[in-house]
N, C-alpha and C. Protein backbone atom coordinates (compact mmCIF):
# COMPACT_ATOMS: atom_id res chain seq x y z
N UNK A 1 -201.77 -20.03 0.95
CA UNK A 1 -201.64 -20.35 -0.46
C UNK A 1 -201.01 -19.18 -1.23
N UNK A 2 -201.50 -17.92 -0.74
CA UNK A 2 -200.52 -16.97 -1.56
C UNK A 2 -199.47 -16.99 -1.30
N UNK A 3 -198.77 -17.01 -0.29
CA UNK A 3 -197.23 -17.39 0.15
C UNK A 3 -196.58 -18.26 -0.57
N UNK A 4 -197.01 -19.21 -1.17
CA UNK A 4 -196.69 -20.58 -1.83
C UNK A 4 -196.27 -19.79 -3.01
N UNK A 5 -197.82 -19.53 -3.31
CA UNK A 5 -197.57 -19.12 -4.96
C UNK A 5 -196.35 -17.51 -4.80
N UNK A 6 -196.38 -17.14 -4.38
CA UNK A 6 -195.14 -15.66 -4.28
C UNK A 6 -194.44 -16.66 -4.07
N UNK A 7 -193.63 -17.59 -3.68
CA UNK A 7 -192.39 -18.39 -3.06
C UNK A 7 -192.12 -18.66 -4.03
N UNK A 8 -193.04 -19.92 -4.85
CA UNK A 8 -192.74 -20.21 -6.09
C UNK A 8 -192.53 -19.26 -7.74
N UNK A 9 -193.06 -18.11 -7.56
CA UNK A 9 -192.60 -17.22 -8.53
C UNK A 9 -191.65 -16.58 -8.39
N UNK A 10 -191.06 -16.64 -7.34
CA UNK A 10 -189.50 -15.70 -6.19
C UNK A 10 -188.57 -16.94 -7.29
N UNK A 11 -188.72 -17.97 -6.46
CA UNK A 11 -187.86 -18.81 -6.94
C UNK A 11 -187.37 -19.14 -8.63
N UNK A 12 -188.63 -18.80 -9.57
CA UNK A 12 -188.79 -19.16 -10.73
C UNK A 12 -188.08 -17.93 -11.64
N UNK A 13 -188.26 -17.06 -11.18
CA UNK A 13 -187.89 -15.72 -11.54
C UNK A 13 -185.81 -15.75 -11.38
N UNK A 14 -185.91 -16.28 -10.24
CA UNK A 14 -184.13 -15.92 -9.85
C UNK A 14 -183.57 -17.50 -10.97
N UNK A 15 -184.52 -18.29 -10.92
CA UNK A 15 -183.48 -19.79 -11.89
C UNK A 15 -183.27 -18.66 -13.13
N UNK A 16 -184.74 -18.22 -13.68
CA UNK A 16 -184.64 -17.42 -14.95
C UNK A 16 -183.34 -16.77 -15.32
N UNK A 17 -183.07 -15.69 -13.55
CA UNK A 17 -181.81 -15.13 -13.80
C UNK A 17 -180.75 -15.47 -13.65
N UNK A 18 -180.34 -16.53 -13.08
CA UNK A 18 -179.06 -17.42 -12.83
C UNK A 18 -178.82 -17.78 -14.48
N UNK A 19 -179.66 -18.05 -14.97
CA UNK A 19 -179.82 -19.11 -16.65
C UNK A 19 -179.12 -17.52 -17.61
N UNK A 20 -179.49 -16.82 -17.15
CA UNK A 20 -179.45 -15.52 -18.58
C UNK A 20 -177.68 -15.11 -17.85
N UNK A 21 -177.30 -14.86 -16.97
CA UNK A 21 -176.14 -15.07 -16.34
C UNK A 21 -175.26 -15.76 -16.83
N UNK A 22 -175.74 -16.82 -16.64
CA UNK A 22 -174.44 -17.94 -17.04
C UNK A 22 -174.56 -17.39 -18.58
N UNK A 23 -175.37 -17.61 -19.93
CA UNK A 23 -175.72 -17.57 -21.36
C UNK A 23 -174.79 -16.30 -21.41
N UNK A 24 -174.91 -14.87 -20.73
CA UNK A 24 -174.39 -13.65 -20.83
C UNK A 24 -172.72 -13.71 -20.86
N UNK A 25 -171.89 -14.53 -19.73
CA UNK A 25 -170.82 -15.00 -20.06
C UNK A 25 -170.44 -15.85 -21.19
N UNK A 26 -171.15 -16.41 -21.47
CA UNK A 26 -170.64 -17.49 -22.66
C UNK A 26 -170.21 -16.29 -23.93
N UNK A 27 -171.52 -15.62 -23.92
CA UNK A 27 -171.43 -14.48 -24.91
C UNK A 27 -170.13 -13.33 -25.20
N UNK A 28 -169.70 -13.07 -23.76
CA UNK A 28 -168.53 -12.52 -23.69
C UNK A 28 -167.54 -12.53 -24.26
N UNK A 29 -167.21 -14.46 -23.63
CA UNK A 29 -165.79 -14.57 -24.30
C UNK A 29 -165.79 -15.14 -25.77
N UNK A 30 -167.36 -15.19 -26.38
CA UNK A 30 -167.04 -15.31 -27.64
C UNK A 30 -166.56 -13.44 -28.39
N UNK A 31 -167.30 -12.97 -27.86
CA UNK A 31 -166.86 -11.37 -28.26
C UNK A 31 -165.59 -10.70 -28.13
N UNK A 32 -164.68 -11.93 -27.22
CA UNK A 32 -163.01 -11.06 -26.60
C UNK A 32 -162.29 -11.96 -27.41
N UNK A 33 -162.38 -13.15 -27.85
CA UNK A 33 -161.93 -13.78 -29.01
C UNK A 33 -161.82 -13.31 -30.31
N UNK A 34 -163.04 -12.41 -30.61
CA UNK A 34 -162.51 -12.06 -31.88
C UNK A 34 -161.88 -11.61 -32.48
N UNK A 35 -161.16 -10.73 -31.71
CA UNK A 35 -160.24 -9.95 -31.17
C UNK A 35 -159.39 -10.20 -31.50
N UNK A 36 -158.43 -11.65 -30.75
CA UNK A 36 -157.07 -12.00 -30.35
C UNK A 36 -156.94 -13.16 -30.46
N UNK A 37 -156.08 -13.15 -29.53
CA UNK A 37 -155.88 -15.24 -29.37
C UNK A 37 -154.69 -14.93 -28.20
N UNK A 38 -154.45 -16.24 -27.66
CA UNK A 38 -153.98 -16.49 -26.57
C UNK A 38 -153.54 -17.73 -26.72
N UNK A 39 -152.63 -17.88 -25.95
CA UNK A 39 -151.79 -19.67 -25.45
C UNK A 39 -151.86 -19.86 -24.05
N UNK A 40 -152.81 -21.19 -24.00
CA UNK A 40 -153.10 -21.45 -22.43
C UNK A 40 -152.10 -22.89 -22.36
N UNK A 41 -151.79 -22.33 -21.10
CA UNK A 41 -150.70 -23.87 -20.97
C UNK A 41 -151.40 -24.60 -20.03
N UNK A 42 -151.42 -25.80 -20.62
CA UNK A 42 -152.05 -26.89 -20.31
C UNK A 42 -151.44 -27.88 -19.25
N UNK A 43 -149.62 -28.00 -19.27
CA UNK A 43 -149.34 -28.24 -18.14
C UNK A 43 -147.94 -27.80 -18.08
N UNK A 44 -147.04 -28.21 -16.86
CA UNK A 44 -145.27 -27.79 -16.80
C UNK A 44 -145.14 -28.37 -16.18
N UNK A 45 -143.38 -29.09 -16.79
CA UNK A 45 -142.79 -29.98 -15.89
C UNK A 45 -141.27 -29.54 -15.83
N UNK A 46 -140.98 -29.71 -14.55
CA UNK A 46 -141.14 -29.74 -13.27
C UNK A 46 -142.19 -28.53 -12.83
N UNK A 47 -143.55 -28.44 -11.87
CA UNK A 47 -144.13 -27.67 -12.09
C UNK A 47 -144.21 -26.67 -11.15
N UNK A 48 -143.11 -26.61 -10.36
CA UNK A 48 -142.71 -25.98 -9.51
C UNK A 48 -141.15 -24.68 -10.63
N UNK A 49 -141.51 -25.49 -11.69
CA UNK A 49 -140.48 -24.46 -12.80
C UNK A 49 -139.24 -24.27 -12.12
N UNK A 50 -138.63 -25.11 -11.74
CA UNK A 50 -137.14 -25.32 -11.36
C UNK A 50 -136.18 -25.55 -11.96
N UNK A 51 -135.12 -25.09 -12.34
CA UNK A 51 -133.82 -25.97 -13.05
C UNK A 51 -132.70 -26.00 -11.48
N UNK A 52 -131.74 -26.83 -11.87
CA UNK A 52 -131.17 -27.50 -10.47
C UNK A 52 -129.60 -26.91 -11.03
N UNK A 53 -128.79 -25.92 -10.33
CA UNK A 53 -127.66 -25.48 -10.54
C UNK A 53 -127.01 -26.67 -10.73
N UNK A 54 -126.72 -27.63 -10.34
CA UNK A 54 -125.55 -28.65 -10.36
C UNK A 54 -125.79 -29.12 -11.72
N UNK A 55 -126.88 -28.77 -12.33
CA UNK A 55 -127.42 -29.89 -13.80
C UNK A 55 -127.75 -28.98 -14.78
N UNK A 56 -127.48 -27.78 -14.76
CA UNK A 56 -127.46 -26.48 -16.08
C UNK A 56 -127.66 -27.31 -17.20
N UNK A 57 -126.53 -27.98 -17.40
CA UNK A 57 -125.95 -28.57 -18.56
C UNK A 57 -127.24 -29.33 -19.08
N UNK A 58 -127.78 -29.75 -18.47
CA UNK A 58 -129.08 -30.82 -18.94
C UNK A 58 -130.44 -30.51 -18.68
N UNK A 59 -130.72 -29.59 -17.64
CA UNK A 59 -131.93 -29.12 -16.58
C UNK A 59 -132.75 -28.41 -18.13
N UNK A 60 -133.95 -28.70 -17.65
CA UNK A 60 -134.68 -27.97 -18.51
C UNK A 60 -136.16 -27.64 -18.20
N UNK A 61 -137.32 -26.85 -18.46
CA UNK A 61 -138.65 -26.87 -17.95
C UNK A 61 -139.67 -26.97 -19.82
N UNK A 62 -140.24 -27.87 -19.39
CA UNK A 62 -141.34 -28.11 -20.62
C UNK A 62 -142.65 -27.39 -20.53
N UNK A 63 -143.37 -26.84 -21.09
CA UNK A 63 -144.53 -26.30 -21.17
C UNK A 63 -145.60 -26.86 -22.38
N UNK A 64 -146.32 -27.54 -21.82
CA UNK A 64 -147.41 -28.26 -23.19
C UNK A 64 -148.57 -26.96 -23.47
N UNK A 65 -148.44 -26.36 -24.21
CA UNK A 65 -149.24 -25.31 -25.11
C UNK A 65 -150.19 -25.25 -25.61
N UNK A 66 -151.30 -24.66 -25.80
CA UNK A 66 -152.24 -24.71 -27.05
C UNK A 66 -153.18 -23.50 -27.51
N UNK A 67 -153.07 -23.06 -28.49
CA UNK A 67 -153.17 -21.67 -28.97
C UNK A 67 -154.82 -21.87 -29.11
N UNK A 68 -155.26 -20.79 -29.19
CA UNK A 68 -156.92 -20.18 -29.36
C UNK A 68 -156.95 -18.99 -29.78
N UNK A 69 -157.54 -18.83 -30.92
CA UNK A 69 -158.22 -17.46 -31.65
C UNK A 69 -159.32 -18.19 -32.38
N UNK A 70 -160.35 -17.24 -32.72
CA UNK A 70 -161.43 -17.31 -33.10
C UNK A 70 -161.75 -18.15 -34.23
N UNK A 71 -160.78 -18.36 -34.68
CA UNK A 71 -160.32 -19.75 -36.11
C UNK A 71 -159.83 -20.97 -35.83
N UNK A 72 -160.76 -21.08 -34.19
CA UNK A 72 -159.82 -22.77 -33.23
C UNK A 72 -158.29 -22.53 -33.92
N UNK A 73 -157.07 -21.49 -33.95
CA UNK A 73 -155.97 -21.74 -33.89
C UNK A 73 -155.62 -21.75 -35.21
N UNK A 74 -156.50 -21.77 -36.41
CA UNK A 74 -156.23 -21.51 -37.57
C UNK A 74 -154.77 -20.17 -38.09
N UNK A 75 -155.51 -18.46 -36.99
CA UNK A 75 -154.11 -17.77 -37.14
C UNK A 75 -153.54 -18.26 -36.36
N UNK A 76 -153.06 -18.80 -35.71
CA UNK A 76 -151.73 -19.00 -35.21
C UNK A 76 -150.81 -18.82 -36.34
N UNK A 77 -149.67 -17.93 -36.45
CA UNK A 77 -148.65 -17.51 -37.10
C UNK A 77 -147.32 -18.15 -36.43
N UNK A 78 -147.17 -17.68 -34.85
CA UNK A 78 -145.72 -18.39 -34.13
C UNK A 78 -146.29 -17.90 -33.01
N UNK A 79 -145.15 -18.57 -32.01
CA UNK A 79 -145.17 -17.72 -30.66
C UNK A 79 -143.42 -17.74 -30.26
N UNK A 80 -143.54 -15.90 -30.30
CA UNK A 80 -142.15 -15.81 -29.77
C UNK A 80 -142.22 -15.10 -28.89
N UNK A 81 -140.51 -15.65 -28.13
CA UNK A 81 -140.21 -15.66 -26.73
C UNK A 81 -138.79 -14.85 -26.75
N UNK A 82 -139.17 -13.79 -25.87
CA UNK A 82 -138.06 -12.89 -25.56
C UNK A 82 -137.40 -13.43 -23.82
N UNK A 83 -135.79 -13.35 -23.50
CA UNK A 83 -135.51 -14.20 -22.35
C UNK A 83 -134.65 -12.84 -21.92
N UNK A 84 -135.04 -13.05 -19.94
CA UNK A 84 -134.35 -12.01 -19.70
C UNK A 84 -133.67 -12.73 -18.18
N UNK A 85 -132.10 -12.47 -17.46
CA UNK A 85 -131.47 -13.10 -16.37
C UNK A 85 -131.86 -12.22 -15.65
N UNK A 86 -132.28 -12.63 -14.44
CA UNK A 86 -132.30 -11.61 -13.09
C UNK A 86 -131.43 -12.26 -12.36
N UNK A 87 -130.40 -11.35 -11.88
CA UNK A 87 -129.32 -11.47 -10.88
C UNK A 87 -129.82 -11.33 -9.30
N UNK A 88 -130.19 -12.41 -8.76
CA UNK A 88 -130.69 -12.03 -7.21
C UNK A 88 -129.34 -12.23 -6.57
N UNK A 89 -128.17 -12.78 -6.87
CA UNK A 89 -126.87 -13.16 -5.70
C UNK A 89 -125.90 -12.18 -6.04
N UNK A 90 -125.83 -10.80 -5.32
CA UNK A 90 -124.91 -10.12 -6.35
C UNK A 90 -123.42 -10.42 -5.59
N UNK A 91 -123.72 -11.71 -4.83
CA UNK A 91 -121.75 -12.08 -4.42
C UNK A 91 -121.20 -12.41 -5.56
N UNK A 92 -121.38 -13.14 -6.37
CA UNK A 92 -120.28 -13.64 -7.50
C UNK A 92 -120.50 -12.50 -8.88
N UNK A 93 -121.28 -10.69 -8.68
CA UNK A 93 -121.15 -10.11 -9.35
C UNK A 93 -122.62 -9.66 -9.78
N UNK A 94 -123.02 -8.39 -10.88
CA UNK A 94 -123.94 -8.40 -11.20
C UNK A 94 -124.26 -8.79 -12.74
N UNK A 95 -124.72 -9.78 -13.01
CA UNK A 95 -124.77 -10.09 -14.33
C UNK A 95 -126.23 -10.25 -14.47
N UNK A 96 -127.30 -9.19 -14.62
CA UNK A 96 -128.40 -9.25 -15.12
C UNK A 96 -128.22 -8.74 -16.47
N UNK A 97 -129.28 -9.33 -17.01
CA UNK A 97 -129.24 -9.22 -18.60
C UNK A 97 -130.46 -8.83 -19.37
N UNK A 98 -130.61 -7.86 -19.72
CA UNK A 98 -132.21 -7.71 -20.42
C UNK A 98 -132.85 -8.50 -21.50
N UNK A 99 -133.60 -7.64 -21.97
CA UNK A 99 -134.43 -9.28 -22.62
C UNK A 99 -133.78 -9.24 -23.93
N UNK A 100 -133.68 -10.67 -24.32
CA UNK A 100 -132.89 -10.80 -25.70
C UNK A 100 -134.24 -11.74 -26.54
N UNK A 101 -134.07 -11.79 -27.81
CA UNK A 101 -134.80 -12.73 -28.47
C UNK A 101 -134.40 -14.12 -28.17
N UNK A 102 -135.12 -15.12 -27.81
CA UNK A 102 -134.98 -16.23 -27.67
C UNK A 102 -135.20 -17.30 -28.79
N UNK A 103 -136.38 -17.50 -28.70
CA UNK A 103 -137.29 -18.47 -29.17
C UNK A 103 -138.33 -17.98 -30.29
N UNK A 104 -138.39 -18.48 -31.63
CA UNK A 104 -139.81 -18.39 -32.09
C UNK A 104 -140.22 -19.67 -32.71
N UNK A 105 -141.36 -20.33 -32.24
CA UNK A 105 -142.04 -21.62 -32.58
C UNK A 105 -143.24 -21.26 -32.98
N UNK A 106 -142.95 -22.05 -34.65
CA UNK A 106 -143.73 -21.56 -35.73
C UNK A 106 -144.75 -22.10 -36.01
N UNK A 107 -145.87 -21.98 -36.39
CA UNK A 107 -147.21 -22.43 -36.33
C UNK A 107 -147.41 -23.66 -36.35
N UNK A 108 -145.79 -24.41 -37.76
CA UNK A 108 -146.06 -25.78 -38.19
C UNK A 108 -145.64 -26.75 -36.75
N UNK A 109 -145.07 -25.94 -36.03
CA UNK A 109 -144.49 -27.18 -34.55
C UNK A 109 -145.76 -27.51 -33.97
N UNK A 110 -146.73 -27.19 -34.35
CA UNK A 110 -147.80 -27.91 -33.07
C UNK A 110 -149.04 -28.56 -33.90
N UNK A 111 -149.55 -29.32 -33.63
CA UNK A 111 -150.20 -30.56 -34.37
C UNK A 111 -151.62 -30.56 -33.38
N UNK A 112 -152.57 -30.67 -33.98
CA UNK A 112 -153.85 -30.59 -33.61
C UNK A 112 -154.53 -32.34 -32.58
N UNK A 113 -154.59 -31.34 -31.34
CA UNK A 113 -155.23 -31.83 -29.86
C UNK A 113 -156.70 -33.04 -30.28
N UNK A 114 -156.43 -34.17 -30.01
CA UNK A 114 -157.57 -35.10 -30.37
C UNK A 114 -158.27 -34.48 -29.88
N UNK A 115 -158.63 -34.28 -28.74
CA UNK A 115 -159.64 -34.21 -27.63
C UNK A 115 -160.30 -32.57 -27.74
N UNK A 116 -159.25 -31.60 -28.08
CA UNK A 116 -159.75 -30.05 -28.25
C UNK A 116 -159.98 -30.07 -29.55
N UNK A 117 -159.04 -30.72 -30.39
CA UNK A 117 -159.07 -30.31 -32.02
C UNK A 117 -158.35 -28.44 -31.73
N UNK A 118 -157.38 -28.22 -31.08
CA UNK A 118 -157.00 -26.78 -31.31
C UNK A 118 -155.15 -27.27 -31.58
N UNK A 119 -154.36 -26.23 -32.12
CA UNK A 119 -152.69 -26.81 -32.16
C UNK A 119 -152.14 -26.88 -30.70
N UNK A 120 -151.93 -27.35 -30.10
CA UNK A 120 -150.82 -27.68 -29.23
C UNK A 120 -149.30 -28.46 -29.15
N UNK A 121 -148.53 -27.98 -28.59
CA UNK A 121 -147.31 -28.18 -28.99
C UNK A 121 -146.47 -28.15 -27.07
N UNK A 122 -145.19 -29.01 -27.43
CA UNK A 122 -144.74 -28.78 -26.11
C UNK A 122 -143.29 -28.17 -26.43
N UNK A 123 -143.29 -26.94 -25.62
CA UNK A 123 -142.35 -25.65 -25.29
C UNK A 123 -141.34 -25.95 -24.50
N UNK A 124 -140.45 -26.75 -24.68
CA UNK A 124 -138.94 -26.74 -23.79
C UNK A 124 -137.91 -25.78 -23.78
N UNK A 125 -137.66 -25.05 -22.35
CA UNK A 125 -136.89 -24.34 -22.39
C UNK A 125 -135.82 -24.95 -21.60
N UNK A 126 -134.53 -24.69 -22.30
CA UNK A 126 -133.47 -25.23 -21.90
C UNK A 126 -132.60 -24.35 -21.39
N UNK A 127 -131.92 -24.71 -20.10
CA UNK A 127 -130.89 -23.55 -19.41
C UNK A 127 -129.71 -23.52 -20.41
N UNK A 128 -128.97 -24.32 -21.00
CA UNK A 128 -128.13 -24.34 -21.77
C UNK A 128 -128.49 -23.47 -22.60
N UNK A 129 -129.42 -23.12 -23.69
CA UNK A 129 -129.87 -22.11 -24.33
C UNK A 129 -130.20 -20.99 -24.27
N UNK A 130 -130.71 -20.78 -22.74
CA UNK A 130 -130.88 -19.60 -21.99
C UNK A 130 -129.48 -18.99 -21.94
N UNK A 131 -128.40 -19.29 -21.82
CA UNK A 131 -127.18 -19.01 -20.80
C UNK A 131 -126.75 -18.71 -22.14
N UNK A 132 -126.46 -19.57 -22.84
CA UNK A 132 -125.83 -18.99 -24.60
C UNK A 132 -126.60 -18.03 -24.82
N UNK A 133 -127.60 -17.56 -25.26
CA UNK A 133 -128.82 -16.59 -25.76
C UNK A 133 -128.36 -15.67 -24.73
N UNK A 134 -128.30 -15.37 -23.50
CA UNK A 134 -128.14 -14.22 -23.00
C UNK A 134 -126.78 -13.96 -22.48
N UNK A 135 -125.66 -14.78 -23.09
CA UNK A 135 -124.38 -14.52 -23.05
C UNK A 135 -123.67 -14.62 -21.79
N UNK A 136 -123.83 -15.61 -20.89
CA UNK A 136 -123.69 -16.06 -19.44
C UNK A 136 -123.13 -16.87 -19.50
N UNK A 137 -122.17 -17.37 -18.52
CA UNK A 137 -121.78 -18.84 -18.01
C UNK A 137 -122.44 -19.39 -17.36
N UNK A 138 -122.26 -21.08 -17.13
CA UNK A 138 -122.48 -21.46 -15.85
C UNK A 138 -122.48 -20.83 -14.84
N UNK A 139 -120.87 -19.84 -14.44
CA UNK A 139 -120.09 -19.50 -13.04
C UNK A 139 -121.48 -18.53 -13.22
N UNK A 140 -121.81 -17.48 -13.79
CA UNK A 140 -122.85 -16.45 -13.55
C UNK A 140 -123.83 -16.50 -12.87
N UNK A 141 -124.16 -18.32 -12.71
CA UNK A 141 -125.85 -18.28 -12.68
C UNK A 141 -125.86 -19.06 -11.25
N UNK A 142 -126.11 -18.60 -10.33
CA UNK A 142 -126.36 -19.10 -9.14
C UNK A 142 -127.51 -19.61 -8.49
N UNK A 143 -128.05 -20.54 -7.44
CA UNK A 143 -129.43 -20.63 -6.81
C UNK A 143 -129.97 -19.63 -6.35
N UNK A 144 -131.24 -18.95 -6.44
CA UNK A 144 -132.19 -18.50 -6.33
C UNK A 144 -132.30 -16.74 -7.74
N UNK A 145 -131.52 -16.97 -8.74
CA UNK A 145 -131.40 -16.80 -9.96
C UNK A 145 -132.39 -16.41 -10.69
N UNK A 146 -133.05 -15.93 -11.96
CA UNK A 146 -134.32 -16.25 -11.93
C UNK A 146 -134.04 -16.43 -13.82
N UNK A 147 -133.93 -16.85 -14.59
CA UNK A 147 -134.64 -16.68 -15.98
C UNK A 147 -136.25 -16.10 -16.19
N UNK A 148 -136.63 -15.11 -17.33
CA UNK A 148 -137.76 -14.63 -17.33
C UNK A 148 -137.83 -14.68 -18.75
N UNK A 149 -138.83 -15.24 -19.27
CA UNK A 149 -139.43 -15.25 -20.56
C UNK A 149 -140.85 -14.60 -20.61
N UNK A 150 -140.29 -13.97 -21.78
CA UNK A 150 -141.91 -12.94 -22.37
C UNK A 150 -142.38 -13.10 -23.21
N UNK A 151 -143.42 -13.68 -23.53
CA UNK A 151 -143.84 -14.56 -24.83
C UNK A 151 -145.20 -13.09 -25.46
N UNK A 152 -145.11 -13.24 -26.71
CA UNK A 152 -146.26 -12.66 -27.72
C UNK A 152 -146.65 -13.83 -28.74
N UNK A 153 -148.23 -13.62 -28.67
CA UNK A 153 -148.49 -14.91 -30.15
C UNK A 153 -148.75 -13.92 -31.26
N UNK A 154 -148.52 -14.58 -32.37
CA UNK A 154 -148.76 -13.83 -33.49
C UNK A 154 -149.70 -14.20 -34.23
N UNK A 155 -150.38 -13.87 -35.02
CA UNK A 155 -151.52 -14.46 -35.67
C UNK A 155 -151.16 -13.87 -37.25
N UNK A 156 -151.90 -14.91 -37.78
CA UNK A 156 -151.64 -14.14 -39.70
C UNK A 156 -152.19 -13.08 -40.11
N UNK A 157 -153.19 -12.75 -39.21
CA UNK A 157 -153.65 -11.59 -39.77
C UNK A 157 -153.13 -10.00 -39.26
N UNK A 158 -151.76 -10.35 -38.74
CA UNK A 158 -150.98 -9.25 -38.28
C UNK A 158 -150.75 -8.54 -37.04
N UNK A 159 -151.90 -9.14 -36.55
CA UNK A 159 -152.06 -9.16 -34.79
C UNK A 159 -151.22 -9.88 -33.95
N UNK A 160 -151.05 -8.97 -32.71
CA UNK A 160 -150.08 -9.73 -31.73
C UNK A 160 -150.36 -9.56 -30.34
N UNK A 161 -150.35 -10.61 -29.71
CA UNK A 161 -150.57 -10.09 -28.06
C UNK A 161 -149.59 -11.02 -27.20
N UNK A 162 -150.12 -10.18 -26.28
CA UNK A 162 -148.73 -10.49 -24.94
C UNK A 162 -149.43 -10.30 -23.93
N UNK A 163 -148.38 -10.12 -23.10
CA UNK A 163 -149.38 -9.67 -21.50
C UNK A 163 -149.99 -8.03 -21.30
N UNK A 164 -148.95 -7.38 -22.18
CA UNK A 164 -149.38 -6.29 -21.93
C UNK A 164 -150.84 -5.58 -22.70
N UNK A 165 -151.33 -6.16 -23.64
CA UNK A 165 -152.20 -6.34 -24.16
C UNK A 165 -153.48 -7.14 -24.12
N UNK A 166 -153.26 -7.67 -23.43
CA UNK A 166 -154.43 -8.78 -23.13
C UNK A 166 -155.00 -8.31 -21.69
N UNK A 167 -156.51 -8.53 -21.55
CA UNK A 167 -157.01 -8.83 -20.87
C UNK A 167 -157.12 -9.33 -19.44
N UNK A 168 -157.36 -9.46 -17.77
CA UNK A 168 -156.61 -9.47 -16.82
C UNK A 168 -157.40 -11.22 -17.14
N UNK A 169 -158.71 -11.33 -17.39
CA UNK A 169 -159.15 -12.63 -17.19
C UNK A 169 -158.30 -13.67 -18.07
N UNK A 170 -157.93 -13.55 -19.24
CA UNK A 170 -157.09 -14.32 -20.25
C UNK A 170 -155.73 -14.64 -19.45
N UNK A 171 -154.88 -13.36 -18.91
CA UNK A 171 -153.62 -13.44 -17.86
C UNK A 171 -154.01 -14.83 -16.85
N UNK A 172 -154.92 -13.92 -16.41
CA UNK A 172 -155.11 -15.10 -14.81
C UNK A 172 -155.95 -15.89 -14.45
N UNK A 173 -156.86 -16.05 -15.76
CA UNK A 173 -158.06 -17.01 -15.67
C UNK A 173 -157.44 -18.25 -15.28
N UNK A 174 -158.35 -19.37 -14.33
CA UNK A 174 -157.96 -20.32 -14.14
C UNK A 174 -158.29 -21.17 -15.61
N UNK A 175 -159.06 -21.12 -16.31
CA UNK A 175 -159.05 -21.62 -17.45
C UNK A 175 -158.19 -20.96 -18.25
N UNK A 176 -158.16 -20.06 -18.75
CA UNK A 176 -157.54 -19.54 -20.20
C UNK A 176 -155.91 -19.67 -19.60
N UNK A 177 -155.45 -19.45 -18.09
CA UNK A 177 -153.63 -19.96 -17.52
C UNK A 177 -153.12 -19.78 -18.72
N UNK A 178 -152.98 -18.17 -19.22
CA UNK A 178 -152.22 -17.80 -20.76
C UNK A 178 -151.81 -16.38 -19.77
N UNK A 179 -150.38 -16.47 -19.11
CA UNK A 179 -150.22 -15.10 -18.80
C UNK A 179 -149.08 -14.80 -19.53
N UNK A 180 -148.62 -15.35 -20.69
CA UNK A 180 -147.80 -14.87 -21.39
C UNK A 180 -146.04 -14.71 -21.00
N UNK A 181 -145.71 -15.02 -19.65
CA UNK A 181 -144.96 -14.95 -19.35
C UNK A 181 -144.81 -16.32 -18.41
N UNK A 182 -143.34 -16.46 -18.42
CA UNK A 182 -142.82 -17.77 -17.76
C UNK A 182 -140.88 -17.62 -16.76
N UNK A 183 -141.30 -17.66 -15.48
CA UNK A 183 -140.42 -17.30 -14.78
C UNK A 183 -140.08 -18.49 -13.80
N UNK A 184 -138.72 -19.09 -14.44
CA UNK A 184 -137.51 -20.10 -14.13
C UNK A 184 -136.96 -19.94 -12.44
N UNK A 185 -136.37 -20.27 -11.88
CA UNK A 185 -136.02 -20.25 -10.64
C UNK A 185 -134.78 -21.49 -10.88
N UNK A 186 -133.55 -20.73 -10.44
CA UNK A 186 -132.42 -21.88 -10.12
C UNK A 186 -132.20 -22.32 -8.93
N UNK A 187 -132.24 -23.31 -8.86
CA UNK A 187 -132.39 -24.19 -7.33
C UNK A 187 -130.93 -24.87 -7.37
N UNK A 188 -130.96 -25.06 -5.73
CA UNK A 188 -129.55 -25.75 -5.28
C UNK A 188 -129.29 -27.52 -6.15
């Protein structure tokens, strides 16, 4: 009978601590929120992030978005996107290009998520725009190519984050999937 009863207080003791565990995380990421905010992408299509050399002209990758700061998305200010070419084929030359300003999509583009109630918005990046924006041709851009976008969100209250600023769990959390950056691949 004492065995029982020690078994059962072993056991009662560790639920206790599993329970204050889980509560202790919750606590966290309300405390790393207050902070910042972040854009977790919710999905991408094609999601293998491909554009198809033969189809520049039309090829494009979508990203469905949705911002979080401590005001459910209230600062959201914009999120802008700096675009940079990496030259992997240097037969037809080296035309890498550093990062240029791309993109900024402004708070009013994204319209509030039934289901989250936070803004989400969907992010199309177009090779045609890429190639103008970083001053390239078609002939420049070959298969296995890479476009690289570097995104920062901005918030109204003057704050800004990116990758280099944020947090490794926000980067690579399987939930928060906000690493701030988005890297294209040109396929045959």
């Amino acid at each position: 009978m004492k065995y029982i009863k020690t078994l059962f207080s072993f056991l009662f003791l560790s639920f206790v601590v599993m329970s204050c565990k889980t509560e202790m995380i919750d606590r966290i990421d309300i405390v790393n929120t207050e902070h910042g905010g972040y854009m977790r992408t919710i999905s991408i299509t094609p999601s293998n992030q491909q554009m198809s050399k033969a189809s520049l002209g039309s090829a494009q990758v979508s990203y469905v978005i949705e911002a979080y700061d401590i005001e459910k998305g209230n600062l959201l200010d914009s999120y802008d996107l700096q675009a940079r070419f990496v030259d992997r084929t240097p037969a037809n030359g080296t035309n890498s290009v550093a990062y240029r300003a791309f993109l900024s999509i402004p708070a009013s583009a994204f319209t509030r998520d039934a289901k989250t109630n936070l803004p989400r918005t969907t992010m199309v990046i177009r090779a045609a725009d890429l190639i103008r924006t970083l001053g390239l041709t078609e002939a420049n851009v070959s298969p296995t190519d890479q476009f690289e976008i570097d995104a920062t969100i901005k918030l109204k209250n003057g704050k800004a984050f990116n990758s280099r600023n944020t947090g490794a769990n926000i980067l690579g959390g399987a939930f928060y999937n906000s690493p701030f950056f988005y890297r294209i691949t040109v396929a045959n």
